[in-house]
N, C-alpha and C. Protein backbone atom coordinates (compact mmCIF):
# COMPACT_ATOMS: atom_id res chain seq x y z
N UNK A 1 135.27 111.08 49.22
CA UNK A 1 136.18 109.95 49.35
C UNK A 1 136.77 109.96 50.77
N UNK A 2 136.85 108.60 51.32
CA UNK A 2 137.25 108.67 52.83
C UNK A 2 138.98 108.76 52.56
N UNK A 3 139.34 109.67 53.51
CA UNK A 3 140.89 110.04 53.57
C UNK A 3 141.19 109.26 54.83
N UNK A 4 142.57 108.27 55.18
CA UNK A 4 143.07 107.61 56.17
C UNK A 4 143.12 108.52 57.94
N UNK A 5 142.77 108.22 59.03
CA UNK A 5 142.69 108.74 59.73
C UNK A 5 144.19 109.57 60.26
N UNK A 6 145.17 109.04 59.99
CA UNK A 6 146.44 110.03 60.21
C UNK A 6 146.53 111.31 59.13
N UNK A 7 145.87 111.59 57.99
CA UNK A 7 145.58 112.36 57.38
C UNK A 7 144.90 113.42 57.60
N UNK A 8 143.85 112.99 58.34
CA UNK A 8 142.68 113.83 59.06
C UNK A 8 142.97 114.17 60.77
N UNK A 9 143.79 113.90 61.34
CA UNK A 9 144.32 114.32 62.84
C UNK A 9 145.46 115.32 62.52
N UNK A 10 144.95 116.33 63.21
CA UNK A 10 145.79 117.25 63.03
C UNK A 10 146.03 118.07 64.85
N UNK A 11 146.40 117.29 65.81
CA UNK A 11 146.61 117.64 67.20
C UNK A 11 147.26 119.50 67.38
N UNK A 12 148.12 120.10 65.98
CA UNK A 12 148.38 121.60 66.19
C UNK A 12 146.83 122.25 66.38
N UNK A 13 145.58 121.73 64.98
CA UNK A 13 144.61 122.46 65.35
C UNK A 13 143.86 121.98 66.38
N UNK A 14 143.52 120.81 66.94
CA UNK A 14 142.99 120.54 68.03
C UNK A 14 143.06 119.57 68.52
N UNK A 15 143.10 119.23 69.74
CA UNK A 15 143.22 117.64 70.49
C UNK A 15 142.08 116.89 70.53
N UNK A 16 140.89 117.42 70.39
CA UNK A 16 139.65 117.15 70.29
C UNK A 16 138.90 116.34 68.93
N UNK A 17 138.47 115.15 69.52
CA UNK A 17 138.01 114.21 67.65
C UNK A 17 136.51 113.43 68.36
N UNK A 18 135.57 113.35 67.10
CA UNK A 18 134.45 112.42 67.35
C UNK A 18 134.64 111.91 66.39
N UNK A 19 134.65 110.32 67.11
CA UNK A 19 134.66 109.22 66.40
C UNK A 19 133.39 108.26 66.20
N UNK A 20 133.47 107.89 65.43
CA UNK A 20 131.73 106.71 64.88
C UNK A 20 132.67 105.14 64.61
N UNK A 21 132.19 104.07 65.19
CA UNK A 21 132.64 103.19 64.89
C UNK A 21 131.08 102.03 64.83
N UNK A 22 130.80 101.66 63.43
CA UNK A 22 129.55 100.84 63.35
C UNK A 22 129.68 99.63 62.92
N UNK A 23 129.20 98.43 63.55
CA UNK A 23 128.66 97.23 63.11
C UNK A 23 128.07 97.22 61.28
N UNK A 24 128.65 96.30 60.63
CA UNK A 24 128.15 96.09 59.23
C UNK A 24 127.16 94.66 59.51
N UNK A 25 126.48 94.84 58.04
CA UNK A 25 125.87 93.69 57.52
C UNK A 25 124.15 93.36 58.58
N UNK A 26 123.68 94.76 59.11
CA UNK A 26 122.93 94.60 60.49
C UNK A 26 123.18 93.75 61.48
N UNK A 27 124.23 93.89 61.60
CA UNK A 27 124.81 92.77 63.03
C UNK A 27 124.49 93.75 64.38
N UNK A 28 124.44 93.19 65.19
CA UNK A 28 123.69 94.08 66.42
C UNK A 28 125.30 94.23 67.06
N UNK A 29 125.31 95.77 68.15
CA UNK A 29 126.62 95.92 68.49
C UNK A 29 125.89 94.93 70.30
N UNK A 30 125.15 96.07 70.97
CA UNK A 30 124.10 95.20 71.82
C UNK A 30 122.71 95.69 71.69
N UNK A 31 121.91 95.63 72.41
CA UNK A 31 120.45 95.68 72.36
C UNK A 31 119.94 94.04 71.94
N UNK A 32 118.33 94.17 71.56
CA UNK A 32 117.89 92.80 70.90
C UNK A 32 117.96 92.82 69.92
N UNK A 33 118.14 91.80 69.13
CA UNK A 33 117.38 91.41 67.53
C UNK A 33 116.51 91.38 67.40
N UNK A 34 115.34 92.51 66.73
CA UNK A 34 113.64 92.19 66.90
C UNK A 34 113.85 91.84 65.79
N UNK A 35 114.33 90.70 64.61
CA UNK A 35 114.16 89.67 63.63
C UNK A 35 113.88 88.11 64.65
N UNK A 36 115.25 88.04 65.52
CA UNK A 36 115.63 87.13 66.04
C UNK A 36 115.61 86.66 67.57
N UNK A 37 115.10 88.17 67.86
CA UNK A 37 114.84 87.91 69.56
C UNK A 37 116.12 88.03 70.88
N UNK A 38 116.92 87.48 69.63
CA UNK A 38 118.72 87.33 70.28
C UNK A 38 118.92 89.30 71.11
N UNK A 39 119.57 88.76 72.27
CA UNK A 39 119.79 89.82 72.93
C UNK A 39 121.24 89.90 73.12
N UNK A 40 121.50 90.87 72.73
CA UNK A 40 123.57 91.63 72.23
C UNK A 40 123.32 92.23 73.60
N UNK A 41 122.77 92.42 74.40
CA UNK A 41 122.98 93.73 75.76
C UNK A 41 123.89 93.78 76.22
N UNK A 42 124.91 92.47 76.62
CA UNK A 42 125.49 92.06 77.66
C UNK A 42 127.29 92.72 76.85
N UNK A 43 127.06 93.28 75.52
CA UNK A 43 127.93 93.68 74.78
C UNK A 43 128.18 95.24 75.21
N UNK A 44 126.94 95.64 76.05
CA UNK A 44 127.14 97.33 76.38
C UNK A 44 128.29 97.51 77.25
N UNK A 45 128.11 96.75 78.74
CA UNK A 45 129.02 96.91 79.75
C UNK A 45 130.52 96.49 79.29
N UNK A 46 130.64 95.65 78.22
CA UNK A 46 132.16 95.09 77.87
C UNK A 46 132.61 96.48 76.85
N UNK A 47 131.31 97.08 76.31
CA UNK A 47 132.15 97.86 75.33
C UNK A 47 132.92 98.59 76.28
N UNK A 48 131.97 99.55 77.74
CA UNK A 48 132.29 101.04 77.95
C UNK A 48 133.12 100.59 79.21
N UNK A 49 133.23 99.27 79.35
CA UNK A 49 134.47 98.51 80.37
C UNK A 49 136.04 99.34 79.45
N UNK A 50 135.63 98.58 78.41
CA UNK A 50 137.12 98.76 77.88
C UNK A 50 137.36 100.38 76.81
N UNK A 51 136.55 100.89 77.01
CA UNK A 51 136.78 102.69 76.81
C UNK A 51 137.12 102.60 77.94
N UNK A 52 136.86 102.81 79.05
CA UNK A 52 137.63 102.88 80.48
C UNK A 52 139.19 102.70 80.47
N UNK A 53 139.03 101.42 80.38
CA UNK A 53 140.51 100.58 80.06
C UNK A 53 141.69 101.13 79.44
N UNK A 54 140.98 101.19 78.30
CA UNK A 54 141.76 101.87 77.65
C UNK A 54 141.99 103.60 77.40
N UNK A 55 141.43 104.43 78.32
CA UNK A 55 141.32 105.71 78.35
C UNK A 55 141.91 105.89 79.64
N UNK A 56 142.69 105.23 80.22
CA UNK A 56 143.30 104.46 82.19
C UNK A 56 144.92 104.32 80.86
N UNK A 57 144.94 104.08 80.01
CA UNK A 57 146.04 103.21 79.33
C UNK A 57 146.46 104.19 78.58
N UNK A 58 146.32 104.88 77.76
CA UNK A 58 146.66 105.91 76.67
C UNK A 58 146.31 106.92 76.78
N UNK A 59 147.41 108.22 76.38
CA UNK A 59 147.41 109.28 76.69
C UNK A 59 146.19 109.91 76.05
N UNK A 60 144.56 109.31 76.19
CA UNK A 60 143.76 109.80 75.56
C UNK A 60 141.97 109.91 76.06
N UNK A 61 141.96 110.96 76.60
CA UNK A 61 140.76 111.41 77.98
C UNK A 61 139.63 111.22 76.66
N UNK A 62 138.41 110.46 77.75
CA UNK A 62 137.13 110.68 76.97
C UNK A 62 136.44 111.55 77.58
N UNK A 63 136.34 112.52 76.47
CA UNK A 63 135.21 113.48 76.63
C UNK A 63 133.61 113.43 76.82
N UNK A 64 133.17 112.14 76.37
CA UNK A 64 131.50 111.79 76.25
C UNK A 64 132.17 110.17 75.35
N UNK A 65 131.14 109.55 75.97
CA UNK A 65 130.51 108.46 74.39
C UNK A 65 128.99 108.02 75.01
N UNK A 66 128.55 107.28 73.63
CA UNK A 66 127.98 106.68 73.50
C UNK A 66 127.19 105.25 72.73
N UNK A 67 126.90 104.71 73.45
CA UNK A 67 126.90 103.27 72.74
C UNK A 67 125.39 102.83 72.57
N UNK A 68 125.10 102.51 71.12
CA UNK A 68 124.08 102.49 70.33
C UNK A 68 123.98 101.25 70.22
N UNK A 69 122.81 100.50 69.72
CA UNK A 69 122.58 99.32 69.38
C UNK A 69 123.31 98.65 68.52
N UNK A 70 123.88 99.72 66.78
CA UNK A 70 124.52 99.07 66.08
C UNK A 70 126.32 100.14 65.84
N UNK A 71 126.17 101.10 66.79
CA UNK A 71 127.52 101.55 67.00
C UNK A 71 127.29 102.58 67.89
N UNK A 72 129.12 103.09 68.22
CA UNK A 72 128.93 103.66 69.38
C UNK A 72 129.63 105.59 68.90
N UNK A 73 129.83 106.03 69.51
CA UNK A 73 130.34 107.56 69.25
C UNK A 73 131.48 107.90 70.46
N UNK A 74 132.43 107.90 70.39
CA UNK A 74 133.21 108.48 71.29
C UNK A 74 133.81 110.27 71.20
N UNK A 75 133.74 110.70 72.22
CA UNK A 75 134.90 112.48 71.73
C UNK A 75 135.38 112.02 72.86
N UNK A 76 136.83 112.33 72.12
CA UNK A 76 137.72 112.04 72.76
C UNK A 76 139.05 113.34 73.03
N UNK A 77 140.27 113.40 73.23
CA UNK A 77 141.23 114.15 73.91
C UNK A 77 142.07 113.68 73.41
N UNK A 78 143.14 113.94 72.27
CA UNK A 78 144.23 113.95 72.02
C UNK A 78 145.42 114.69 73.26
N UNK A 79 146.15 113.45 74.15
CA UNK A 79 147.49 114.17 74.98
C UNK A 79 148.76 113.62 74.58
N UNK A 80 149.64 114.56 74.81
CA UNK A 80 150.98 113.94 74.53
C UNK A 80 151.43 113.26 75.65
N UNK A 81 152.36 112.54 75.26
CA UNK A 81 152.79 111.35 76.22
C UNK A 81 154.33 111.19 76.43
N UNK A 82 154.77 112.14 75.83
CA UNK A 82 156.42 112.95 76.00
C UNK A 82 156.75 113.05 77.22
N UNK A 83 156.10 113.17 77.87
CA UNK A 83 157.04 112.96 79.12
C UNK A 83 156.90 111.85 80.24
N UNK A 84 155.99 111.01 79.37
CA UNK A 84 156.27 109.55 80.32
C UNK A 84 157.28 108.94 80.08
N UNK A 85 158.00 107.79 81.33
CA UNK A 85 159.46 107.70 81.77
C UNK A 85 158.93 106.19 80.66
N UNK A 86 160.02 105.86 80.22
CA UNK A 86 160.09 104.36 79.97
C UNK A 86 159.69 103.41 80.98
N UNK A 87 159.36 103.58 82.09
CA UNK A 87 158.94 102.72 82.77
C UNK A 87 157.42 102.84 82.43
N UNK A 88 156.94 103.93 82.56
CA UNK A 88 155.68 104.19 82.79
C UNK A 88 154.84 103.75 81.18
N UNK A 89 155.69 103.91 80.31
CA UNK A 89 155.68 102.91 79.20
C UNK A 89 155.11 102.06 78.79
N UNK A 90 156.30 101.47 79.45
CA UNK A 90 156.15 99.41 79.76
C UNK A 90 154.92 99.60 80.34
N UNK A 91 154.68 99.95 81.51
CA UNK A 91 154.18 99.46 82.44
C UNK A 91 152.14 99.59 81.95
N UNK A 92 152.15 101.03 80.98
CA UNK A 92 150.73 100.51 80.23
C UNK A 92 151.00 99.74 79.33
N UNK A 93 151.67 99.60 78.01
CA UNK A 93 151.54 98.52 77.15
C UNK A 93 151.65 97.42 77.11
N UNK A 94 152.03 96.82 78.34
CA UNK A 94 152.08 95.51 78.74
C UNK A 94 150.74 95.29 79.89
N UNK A 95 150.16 95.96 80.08
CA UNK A 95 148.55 96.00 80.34
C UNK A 95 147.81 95.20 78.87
N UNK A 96 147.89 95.89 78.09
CA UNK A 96 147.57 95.04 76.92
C UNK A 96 148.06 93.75 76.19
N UNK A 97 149.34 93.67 76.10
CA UNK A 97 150.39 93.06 75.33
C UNK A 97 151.30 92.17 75.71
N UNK A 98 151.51 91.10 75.61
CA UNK A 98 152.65 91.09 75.96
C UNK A 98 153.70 91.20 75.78
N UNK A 99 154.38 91.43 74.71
CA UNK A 99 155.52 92.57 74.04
C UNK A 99 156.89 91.17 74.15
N UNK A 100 157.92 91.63 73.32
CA UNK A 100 158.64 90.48 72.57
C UNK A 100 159.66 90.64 73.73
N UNK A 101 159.90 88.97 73.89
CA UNK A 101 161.00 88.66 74.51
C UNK A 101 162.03 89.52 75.59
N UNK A 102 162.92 89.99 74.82
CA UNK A 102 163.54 91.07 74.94
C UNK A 102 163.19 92.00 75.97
N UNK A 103 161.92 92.98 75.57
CA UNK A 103 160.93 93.82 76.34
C UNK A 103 160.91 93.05 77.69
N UNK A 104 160.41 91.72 77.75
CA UNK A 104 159.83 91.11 78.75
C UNK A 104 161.22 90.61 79.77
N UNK A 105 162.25 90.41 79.25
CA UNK A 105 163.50 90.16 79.66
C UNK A 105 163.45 91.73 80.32
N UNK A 106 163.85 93.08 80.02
CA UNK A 106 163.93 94.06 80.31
C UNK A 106 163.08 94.28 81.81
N UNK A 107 161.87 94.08 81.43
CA UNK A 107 160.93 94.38 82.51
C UNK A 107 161.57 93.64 83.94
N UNK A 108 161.57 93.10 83.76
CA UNK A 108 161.60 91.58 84.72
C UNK A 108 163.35 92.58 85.89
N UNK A 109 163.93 93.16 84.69
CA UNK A 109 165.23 93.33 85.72
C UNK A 109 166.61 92.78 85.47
N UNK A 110 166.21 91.90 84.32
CA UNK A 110 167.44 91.06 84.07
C UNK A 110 168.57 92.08 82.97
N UNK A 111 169.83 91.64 83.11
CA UNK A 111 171.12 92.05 82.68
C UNK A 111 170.80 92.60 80.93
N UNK A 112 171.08 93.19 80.07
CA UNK A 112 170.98 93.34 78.98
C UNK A 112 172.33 94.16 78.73
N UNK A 113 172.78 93.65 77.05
CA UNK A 113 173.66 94.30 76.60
C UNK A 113 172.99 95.58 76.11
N UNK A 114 174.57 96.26 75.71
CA UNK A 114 174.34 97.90 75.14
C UNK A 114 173.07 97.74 74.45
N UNK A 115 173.44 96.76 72.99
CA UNK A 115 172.62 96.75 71.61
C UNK A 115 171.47 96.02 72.44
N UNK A 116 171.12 95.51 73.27
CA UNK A 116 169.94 95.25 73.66
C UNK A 116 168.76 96.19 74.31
N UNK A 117 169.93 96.85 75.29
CA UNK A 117 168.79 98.12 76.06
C UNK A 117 168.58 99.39 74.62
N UNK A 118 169.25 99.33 73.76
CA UNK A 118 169.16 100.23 73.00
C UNK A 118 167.96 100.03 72.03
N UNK A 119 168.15 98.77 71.54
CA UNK A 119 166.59 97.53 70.85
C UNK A 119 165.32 97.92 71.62
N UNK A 120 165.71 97.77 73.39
CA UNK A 120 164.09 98.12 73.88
C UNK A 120 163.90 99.29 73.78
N UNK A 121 164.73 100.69 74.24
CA UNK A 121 164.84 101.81 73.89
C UNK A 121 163.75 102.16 72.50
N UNK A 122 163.83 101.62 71.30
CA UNK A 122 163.37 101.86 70.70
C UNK A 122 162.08 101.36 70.55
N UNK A 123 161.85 100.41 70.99
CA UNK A 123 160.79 99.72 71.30
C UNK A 123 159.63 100.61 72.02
N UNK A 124 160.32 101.05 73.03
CA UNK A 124 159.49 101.75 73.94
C UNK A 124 158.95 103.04 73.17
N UNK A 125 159.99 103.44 72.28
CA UNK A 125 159.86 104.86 71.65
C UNK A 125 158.23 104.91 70.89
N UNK A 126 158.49 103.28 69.93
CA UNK A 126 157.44 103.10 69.38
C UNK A 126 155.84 102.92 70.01
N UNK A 127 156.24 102.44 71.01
CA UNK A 127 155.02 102.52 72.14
C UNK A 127 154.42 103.74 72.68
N UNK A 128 155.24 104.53 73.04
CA UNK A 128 154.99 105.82 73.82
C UNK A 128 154.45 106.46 72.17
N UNK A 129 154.47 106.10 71.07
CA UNK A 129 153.86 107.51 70.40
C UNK A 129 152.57 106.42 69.99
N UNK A 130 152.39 105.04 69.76
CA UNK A 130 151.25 103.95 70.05
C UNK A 130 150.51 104.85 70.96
N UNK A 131 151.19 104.66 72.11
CA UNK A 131 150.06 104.82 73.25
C UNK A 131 149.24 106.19 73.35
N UNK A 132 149.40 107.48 72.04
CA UNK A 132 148.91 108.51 72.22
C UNK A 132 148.14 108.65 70.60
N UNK A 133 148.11 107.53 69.99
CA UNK A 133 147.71 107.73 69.08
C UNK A 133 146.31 106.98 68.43
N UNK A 134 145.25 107.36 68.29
CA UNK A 134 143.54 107.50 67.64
C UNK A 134 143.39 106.09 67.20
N UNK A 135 144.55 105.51 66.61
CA UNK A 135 143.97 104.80 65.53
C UNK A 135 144.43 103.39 66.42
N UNK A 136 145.42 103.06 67.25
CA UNK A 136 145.71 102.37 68.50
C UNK A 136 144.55 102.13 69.38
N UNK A 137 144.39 103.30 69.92
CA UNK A 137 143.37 103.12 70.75
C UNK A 137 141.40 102.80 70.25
N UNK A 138 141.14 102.65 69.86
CA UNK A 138 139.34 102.70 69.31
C UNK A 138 139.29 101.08 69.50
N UNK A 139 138.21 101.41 70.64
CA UNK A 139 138.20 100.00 71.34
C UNK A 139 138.07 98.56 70.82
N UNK A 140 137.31 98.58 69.59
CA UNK A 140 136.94 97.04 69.08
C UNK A 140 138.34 96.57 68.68
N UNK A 141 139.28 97.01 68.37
CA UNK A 141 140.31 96.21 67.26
C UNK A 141 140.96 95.72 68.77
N UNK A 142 141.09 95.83 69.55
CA UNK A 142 142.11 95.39 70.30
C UNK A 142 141.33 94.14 71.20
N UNK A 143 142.85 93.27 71.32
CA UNK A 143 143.01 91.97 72.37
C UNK A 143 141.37 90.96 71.91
């Protein structure tokens, strides 16, 4: 029985994970369709664009991947991200996101009350443990 992936990460025993992420229903990830002739290729460079991207973005080094016709394999590097500043924060998750109001008010420089910087405060909190965590980062679900 498959157990949820925060169940199965355990960063005390190791920072180290291989991941499988596959295309259903024979849908091609890239390569051709030898049914259909249709060529997915142009899907390789966008995948291992955005492993880049996102391994530049989150506290999380790739060790190897590879990208298959109908899925790809990443090992990857579990790091902590404890000691990035709230700026440094913002400044990846809004690479991705554009993050609520507030946040974006913050960034920018503008005035905020107590209960407001305290709102992004937490905001950020939630980001900084986002930005180090497996199930965040695995490239297809995002943007």
């Amino acid at each position: 029985m498959t157990q949820p992936r925060k169940q199965l990460i355990s960063t005390a025993d190791t920072p180290y994970y291989h991941c499988v992420s596959r295309s259903v229903r024979r849908a091609f990830l890239c390569g051709t369709d030898t049914v259909t002739g249709q060529s997915y290729e142009h899907r390789r460079q966008w995948l291992e664009d955005r492993i880049h991207l996102l391994s530049a973005i989150f506290a999380i080094d790739i060790c190897a991947y590879s990208v298959m016709i109908n899925h790809y394999h990443l090992v990857v590097k579990l790091n902590a991200s404890d000691e990035w500043s709230d700026q440094m924060v913002l400044d990846r998750w809004l690479i991705l996101y554009k993050g609520p109001l507030l946040v974006q008010r913050y960034y920018k420089g503008e005035t905020l009350s107590k209960v407001e910087q305290e709102a992004v405060s937490q905001i950020i909190n939630v980001w900084r443990q986002r930005l180090q965590n497996l199930s965040w980062f695995i490239p297809i679900g995002h943007k």
